[in-house]
PDB file of N, CA and C in Angstrom:
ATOM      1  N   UNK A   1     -37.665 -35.673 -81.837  1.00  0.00           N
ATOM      2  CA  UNK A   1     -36.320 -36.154 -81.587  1.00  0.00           C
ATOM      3  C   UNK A   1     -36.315 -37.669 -81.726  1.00  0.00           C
ATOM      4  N   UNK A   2     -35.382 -38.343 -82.582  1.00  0.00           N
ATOM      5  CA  UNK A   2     -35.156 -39.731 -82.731  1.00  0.00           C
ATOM      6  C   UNK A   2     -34.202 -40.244 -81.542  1.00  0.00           C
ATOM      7  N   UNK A   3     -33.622 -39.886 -81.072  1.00  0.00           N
ATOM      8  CA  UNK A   3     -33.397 -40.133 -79.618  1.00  0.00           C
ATOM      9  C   UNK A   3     -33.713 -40.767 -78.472  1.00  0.00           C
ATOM     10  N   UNK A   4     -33.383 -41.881 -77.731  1.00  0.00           N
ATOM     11  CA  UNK A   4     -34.512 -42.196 -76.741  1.00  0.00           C
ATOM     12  C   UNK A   4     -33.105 -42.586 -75.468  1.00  0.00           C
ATOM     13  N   UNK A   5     -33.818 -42.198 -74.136  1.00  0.00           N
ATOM     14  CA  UNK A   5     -32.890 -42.905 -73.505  1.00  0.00           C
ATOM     15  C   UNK A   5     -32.425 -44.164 -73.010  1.00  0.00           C
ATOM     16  N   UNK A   6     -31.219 -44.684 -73.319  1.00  0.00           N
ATOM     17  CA  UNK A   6     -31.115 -46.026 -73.648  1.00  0.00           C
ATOM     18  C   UNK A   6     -30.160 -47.063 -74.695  1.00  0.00           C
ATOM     19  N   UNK A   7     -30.696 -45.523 -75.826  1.00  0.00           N
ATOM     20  CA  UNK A   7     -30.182 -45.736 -77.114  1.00  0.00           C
ATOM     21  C   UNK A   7     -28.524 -45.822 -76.963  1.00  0.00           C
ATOM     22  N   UNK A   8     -27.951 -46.439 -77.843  1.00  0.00           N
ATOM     23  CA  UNK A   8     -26.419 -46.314 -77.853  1.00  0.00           C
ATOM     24  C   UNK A   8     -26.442 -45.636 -78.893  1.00  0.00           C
ATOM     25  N   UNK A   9     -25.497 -44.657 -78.987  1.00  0.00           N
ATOM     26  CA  UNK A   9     -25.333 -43.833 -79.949  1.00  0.00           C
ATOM     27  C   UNK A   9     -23.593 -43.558 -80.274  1.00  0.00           C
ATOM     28  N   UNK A  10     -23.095 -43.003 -81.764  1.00  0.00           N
ATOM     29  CA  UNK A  10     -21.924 -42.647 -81.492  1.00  0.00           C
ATOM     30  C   UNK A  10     -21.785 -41.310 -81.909  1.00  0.00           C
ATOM     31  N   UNK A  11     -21.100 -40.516 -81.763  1.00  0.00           N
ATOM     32  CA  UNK A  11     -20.409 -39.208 -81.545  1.00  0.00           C
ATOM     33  C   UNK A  11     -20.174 -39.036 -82.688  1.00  0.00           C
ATOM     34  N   UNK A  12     -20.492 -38.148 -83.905  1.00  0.00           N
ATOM     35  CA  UNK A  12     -19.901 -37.993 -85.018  1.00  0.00           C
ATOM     36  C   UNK A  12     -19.737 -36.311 -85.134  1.00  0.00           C
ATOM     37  N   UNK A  13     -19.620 -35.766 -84.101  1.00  0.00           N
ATOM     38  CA  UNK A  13     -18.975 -33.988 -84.197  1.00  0.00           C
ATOM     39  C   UNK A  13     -18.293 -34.089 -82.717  1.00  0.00           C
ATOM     40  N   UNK A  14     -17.274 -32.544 -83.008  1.00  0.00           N
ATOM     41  CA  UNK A  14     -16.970 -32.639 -81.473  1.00  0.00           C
ATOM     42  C   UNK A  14     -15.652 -33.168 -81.133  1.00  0.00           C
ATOM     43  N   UNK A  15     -15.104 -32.402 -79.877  1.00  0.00           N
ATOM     44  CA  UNK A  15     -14.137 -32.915 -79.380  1.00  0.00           C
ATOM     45  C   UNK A  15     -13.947 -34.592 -79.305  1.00  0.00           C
ATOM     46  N   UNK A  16     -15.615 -34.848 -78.926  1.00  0.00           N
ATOM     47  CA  UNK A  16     -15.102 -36.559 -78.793  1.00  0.00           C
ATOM     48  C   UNK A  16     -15.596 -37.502 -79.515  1.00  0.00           C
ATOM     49  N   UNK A  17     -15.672 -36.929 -81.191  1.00  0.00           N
ATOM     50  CA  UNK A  17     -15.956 -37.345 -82.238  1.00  0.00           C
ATOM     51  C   UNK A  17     -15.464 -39.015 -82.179  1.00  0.00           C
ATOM     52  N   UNK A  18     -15.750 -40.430 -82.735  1.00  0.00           N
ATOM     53  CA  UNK A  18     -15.869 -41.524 -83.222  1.00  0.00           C
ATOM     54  C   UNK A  18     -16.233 -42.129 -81.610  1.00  0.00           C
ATOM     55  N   UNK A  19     -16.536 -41.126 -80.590  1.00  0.00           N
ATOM     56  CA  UNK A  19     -16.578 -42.610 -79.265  1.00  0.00           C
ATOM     57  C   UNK A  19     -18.175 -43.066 -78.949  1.00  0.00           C
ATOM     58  N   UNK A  20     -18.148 -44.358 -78.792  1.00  0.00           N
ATOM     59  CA  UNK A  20     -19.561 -44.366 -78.340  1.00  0.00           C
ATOM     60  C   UNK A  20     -19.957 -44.679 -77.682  1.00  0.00           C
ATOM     61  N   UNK A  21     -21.341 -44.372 -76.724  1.00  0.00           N
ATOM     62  CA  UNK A  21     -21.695 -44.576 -75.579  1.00  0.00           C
ATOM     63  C   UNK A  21     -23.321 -44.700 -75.080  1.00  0.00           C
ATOM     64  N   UNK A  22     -23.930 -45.202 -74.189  1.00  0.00           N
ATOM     65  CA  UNK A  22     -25.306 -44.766 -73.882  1.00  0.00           C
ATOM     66  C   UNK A  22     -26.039 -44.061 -73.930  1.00  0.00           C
ATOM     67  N   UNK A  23     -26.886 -43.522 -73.692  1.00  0.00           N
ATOM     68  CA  UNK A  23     -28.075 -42.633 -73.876  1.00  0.00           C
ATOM     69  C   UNK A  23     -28.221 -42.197 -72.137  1.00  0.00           C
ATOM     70  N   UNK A  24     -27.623 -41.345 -71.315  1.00  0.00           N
ATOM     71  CA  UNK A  24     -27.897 -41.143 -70.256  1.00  0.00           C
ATOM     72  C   UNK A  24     -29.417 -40.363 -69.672  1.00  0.00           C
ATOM     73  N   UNK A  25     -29.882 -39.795 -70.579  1.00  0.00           N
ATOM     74  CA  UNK A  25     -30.904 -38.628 -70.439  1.00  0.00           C
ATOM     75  C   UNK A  25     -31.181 -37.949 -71.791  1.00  0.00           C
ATOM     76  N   UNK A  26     -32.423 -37.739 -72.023  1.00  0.00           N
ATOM     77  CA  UNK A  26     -32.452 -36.898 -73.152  1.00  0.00           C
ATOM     78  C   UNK A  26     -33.385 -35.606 -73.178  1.00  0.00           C
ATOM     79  N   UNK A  27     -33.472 -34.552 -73.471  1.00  0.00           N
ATOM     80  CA  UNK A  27     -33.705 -33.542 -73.021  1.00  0.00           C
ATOM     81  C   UNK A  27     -34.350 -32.973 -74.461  1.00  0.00           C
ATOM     82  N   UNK A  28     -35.636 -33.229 -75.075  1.00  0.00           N
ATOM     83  CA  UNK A  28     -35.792 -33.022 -76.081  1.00  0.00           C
ATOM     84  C   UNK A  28     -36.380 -31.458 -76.277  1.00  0.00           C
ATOM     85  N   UNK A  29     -36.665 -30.552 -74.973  1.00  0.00           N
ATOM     86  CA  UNK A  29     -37.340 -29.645 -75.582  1.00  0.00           C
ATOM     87  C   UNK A  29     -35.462 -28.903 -75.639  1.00  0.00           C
ATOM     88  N   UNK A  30     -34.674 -28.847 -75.362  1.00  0.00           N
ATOM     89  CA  UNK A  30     -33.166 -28.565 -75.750  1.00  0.00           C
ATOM     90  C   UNK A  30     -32.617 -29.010 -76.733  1.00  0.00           C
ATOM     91  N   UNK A  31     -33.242 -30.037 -77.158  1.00  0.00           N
ATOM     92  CA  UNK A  31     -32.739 -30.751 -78.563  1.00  0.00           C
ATOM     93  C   UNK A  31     -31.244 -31.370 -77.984  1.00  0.00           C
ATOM     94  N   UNK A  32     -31.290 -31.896 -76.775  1.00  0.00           N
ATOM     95  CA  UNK A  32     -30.290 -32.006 -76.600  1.00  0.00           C
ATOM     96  C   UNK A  32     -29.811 -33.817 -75.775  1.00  0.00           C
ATOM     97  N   UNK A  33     -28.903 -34.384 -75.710  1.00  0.00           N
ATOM     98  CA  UNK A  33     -28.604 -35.886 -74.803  1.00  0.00           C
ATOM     99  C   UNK A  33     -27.940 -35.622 -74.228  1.00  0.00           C
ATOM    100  N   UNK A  34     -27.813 -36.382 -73.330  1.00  0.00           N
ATOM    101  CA  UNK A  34     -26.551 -36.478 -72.340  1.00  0.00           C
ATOM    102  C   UNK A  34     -26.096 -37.877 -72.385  1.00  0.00           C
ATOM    103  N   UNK A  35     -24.536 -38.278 -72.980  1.00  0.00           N
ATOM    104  CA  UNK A  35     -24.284 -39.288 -73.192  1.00  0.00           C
ATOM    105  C   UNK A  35     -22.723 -40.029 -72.120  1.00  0.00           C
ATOM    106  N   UNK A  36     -23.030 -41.456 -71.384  1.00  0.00           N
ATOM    107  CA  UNK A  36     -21.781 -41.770 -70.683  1.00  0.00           C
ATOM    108  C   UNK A  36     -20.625 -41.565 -71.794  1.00  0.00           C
ATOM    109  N   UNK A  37     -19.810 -41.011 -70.508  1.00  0.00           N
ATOM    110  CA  UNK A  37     -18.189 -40.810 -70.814  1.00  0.00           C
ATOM    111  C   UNK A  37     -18.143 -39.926 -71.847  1.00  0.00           C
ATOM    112  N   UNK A  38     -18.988 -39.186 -72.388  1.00  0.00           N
ATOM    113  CA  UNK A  38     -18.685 -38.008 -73.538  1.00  0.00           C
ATOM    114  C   UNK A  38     -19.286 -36.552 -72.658  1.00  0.00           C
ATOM    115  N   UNK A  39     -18.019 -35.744 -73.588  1.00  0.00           N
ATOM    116  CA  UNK A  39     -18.306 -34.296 -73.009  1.00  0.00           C
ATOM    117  C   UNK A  39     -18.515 -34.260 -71.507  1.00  0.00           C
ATOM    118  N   UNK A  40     -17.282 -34.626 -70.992  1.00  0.00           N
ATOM    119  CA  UNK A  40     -16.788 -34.725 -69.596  1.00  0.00           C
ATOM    120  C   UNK A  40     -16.238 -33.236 -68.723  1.00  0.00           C
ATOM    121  N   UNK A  41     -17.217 -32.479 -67.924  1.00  0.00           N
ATOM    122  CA  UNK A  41     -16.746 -31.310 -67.613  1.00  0.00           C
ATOM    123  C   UNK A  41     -16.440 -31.594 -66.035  1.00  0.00           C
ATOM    124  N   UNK A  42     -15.885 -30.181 -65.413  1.00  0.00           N
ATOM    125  CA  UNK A  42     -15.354 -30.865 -63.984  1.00  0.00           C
ATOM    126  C   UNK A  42     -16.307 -29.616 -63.462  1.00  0.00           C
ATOM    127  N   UNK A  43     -17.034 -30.180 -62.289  1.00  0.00           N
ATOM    128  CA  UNK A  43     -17.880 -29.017 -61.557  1.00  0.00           C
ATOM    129  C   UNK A  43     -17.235 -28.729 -60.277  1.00  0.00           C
ATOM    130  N   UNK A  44     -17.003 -27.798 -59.408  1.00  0.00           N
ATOM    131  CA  UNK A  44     -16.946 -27.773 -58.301  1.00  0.00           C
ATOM    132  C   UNK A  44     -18.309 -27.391 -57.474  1.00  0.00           C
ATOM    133  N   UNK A  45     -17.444 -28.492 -55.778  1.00  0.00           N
ATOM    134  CA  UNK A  45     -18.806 -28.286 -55.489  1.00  0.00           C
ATOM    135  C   UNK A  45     -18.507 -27.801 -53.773  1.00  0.00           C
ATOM    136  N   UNK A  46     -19.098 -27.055 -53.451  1.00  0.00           N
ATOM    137  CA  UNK A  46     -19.265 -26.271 -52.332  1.00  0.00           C
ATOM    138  C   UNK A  46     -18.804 -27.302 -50.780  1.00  0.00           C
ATOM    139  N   UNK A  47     -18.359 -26.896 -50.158  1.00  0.00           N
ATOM    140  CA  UNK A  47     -18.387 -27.756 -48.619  1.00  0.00           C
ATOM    141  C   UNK A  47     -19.685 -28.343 -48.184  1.00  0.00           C
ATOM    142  N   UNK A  48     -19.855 -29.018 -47.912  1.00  0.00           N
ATOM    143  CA  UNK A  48     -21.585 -29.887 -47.189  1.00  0.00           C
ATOM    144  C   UNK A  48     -20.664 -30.774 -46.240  1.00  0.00           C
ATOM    145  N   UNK A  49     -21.907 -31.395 -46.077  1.00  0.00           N
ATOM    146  CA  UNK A  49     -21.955 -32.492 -45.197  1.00  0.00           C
ATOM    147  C   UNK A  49     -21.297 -33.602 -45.520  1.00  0.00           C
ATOM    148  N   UNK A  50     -21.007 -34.109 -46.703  1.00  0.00           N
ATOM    149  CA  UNK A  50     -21.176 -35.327 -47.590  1.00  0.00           C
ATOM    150  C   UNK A  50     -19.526 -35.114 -47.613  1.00  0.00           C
ATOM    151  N   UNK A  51     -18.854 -33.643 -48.036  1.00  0.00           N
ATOM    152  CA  UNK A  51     -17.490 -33.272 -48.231  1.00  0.00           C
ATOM    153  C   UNK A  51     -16.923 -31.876 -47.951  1.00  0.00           C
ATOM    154  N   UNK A  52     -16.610 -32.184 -46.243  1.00  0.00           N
ATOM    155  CA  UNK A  52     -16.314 -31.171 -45.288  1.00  0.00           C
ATOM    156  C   UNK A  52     -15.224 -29.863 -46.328  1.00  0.00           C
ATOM    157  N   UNK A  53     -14.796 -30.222 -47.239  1.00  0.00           N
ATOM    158  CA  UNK A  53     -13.498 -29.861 -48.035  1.00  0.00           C
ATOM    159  C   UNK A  53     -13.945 -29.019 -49.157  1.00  0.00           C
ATOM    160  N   UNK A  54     -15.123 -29.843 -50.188  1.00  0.00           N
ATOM    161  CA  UNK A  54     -15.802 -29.524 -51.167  1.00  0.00           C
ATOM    162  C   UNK A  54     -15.069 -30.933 -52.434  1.00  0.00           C
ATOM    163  N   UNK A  55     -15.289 -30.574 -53.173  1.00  0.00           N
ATOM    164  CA  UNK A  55     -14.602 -31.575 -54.261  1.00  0.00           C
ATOM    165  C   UNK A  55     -14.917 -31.263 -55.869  1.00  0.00           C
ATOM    166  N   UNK A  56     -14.423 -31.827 -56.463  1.00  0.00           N
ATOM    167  CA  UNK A  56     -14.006 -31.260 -58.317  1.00  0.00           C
ATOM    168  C   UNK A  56     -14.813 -32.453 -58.707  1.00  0.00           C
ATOM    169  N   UNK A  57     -16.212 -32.653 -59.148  1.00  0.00           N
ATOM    170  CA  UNK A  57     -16.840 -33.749 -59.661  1.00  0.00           C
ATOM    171  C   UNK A  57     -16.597 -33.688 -61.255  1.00  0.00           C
ATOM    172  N   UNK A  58     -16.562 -34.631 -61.732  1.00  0.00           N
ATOM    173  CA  UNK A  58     -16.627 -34.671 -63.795  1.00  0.00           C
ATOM    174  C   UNK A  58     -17.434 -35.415 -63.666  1.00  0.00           C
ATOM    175  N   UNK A  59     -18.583 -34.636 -64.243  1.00  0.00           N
ATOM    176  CA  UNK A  59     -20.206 -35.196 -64.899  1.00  0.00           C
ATOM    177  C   UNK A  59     -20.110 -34.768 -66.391  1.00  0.00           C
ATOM    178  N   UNK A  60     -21.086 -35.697 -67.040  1.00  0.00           N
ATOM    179  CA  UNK A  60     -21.514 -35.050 -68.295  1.00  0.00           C
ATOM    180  C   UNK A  60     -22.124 -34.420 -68.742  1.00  0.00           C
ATOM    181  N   UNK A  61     -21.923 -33.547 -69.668  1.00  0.00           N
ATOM    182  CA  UNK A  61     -22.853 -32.391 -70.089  1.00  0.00           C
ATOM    183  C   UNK A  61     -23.214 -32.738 -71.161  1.00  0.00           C
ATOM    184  N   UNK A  62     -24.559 -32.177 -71.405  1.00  0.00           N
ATOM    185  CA  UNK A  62     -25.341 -32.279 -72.457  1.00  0.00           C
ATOM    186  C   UNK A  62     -24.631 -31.993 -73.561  1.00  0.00           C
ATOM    187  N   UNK A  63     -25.051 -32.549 -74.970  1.00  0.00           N
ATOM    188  CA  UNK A  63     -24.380 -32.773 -76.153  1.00  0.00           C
ATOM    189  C   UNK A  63     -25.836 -32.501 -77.428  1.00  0.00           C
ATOM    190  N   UNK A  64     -25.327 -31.381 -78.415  1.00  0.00           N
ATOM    191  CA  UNK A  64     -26.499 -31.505 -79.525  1.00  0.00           C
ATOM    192  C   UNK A  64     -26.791 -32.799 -79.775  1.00  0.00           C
ATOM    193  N   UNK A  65     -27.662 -33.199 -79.977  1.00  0.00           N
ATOM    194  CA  UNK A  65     -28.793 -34.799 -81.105  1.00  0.00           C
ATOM    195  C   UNK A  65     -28.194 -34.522 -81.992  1.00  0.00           C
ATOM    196  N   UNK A  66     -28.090 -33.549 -82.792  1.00  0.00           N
ATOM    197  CA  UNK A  66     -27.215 -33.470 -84.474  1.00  0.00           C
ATOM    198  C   UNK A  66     -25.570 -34.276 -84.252  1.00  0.00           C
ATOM    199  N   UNK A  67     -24.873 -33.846 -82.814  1.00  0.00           N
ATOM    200  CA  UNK A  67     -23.824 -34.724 -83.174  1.00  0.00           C
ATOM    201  C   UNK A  67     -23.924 -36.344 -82.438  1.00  0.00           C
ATOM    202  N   UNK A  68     -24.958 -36.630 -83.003  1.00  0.00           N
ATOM    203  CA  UNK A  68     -24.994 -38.481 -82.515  1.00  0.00           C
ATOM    204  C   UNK A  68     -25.668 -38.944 -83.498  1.00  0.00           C
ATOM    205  N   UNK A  69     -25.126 -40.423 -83.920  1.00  0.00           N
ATOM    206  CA  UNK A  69     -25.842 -40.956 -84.606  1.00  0.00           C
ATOM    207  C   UNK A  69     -26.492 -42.495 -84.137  1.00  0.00           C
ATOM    208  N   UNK A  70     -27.686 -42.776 -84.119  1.00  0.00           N
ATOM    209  CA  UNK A  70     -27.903 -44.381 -83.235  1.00  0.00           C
ATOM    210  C   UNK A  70     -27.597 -45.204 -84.070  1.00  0.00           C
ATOM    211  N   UNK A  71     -27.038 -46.226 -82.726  1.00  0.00           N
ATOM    212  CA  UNK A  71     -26.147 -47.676 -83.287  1.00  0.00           C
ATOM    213  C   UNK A  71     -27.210 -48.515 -83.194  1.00  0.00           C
ATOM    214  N   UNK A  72     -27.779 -49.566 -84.306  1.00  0.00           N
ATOM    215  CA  UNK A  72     -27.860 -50.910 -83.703  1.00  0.00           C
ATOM    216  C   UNK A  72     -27.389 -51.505 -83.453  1.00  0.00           C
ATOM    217  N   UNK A  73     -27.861 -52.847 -83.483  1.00  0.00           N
ATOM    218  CA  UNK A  73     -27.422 -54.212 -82.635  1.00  0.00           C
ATOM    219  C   UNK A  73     -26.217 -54.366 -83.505  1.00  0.00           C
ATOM    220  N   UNK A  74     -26.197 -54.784 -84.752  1.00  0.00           N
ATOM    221  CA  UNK A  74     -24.978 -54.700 -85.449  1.00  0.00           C
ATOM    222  C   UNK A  74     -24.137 -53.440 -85.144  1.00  0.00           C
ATOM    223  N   UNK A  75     -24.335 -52.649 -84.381  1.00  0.00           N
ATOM    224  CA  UNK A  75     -22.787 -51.711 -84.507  1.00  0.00           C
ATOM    225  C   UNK A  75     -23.049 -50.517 -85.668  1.00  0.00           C
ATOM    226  N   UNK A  76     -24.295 -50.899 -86.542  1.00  0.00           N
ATOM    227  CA  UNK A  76     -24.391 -49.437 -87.934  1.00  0.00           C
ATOM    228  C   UNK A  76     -24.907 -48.469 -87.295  1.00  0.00           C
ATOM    229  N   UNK A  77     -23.689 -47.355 -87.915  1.00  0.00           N
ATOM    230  CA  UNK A  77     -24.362 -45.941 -87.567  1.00  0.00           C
ATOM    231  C   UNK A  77     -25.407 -45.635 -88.469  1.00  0.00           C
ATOM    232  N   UNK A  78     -26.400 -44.804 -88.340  1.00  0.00           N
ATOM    233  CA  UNK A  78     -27.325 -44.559 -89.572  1.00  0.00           C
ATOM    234  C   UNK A  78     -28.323 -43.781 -88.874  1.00  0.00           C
ATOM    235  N   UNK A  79     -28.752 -42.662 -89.607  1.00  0.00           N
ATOM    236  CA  UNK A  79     -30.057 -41.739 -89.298  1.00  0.00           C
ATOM    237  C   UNK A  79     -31.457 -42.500 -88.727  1.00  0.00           C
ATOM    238  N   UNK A  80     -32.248 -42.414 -88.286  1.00  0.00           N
ATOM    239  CA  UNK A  80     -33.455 -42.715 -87.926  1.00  0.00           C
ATOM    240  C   UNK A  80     -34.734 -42.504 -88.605  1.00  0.00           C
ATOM    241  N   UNK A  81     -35.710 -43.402 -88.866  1.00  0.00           N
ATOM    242  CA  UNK A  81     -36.888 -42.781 -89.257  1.00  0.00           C
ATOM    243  C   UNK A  81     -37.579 -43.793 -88.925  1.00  0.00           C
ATOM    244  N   UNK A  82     -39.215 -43.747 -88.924  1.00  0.00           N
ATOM    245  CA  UNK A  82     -40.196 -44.313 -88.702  1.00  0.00           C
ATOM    246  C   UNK A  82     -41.083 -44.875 -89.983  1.00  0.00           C
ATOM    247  N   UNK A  83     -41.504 -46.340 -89.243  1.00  0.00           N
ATOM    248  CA  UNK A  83     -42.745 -47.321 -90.209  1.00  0.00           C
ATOM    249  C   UNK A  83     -43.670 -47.828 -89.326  1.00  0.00           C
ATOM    250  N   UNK A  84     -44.763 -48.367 -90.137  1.00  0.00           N
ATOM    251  CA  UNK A  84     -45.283 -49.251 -89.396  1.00  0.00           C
ATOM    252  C   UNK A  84     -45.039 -50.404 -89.787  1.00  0.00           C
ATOM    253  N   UNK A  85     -45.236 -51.448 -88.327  1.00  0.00           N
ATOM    254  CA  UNK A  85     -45.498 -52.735 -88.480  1.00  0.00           C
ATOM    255  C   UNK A  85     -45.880 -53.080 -87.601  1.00  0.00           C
ATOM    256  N   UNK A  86     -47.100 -54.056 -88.343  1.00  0.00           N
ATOM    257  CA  UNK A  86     -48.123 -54.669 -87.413  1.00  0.00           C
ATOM    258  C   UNK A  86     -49.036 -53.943 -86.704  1.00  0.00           C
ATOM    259  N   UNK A  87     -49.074 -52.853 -87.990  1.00  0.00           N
ATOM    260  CA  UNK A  87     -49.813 -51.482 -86.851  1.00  0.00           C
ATOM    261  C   UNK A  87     -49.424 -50.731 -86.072  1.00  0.00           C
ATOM    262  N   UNK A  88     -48.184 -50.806 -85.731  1.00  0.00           N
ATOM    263  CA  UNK A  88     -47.218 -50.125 -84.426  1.00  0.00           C
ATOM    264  C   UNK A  88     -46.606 -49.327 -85.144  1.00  0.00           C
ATOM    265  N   UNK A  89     -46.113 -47.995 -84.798  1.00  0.00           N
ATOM    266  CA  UNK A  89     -45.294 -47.269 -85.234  1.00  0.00           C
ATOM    267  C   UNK A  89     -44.176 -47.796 -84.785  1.00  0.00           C
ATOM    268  N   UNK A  90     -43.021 -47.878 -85.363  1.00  0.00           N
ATOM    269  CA  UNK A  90     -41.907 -48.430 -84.883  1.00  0.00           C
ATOM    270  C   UNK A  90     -40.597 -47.690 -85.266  1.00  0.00           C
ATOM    271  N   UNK A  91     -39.277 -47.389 -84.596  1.00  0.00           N
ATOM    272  CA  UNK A  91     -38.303 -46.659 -85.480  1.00  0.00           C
ATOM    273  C   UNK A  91     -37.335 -47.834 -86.103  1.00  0.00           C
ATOM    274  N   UNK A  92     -36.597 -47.250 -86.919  1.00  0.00           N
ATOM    275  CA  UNK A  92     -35.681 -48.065 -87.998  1.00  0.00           C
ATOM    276  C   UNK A  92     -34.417 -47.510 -88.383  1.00  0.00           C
ATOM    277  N   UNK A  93     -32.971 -47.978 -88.359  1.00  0.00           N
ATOM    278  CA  UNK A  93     -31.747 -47.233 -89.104  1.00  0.00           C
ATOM    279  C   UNK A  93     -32.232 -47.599 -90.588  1.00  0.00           C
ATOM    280  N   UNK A  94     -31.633 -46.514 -91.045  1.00  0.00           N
ATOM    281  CA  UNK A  94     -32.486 -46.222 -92.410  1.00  0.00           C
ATOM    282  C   UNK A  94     -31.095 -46.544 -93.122  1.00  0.00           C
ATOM    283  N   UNK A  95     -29.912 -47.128 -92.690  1.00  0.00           N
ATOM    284  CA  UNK A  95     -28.723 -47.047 -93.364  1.00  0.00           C
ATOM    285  C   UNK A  95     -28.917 -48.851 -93.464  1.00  0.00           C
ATOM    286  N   UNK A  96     -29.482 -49.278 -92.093  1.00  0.00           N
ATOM    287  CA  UNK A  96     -29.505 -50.927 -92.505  1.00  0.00           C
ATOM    288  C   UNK A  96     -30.521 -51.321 -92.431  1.00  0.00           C
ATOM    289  N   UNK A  97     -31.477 -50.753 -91.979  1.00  0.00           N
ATOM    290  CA  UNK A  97     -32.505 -51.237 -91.871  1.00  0.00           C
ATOM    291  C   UNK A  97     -33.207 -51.716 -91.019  1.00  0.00           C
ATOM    292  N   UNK A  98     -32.672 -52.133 -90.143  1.00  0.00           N
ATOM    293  CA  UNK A  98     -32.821 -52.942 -88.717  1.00  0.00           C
ATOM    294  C   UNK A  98     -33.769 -52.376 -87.858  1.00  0.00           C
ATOM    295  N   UNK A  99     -34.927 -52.457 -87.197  1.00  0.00           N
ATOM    296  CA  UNK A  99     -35.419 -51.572 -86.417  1.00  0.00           C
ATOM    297  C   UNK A  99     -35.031 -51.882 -85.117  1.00  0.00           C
ATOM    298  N   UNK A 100     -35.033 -50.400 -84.464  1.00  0.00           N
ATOM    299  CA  UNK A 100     -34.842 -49.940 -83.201  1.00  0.00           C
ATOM    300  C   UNK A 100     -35.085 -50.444 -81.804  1.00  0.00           C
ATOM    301  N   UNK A 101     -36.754 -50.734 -82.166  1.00  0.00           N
ATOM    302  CA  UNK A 101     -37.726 -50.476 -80.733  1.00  0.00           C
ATOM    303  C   UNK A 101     -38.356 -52.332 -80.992  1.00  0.00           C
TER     304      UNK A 101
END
């Protein structure tokens, strides 16, 4: 997975196709991210302690890696791949070039 958490990425499938956002978690044996403010579901949650009542939380749910693409520093969307330099494996947008890490 080219993925890391951290990464800014943008949304290119999906209800919340062009928005973009952080890298909250990434979940690679799911093939899957969890990204802020995208794919916003509402959970309910039981009476406790915390909320004698219960309450309707909106967290995010996990989102395929196929629909994100990582941003660099400039803002380009572009696929991922790996080089070396300086001996280091390092990743790179392969659309500008720029590396990642």
């Amino acid at each position: 997975m080219f993925v890391k958490t951290g990464d800014t990425v943008k949304v290119i499938a999906g209800k919340d196709r062009g928005t973009t956002g952080k890298v909250i978690k990434a979940l690679p044996k799911m093939n899957k991210v969890v990204v802020e403010g995208v794919a916003i579901m509402k959970k309910h949650q039981k009476p406790n302690a915390e909320n004698p009542s219960g309450a309707i939380l909106e967290i995010e749910a996990p989102i395929h890696v196929s629909n994100v693409q990582v941003l660099d520093k400039n803002g380009v969307a572009g696929r991922v791949g790996y080089k070396f330099v300086d001996g280091k494996k390092v990743r790179f947008n392969k659309k500008s070039g720029e590396i990642l890490d």
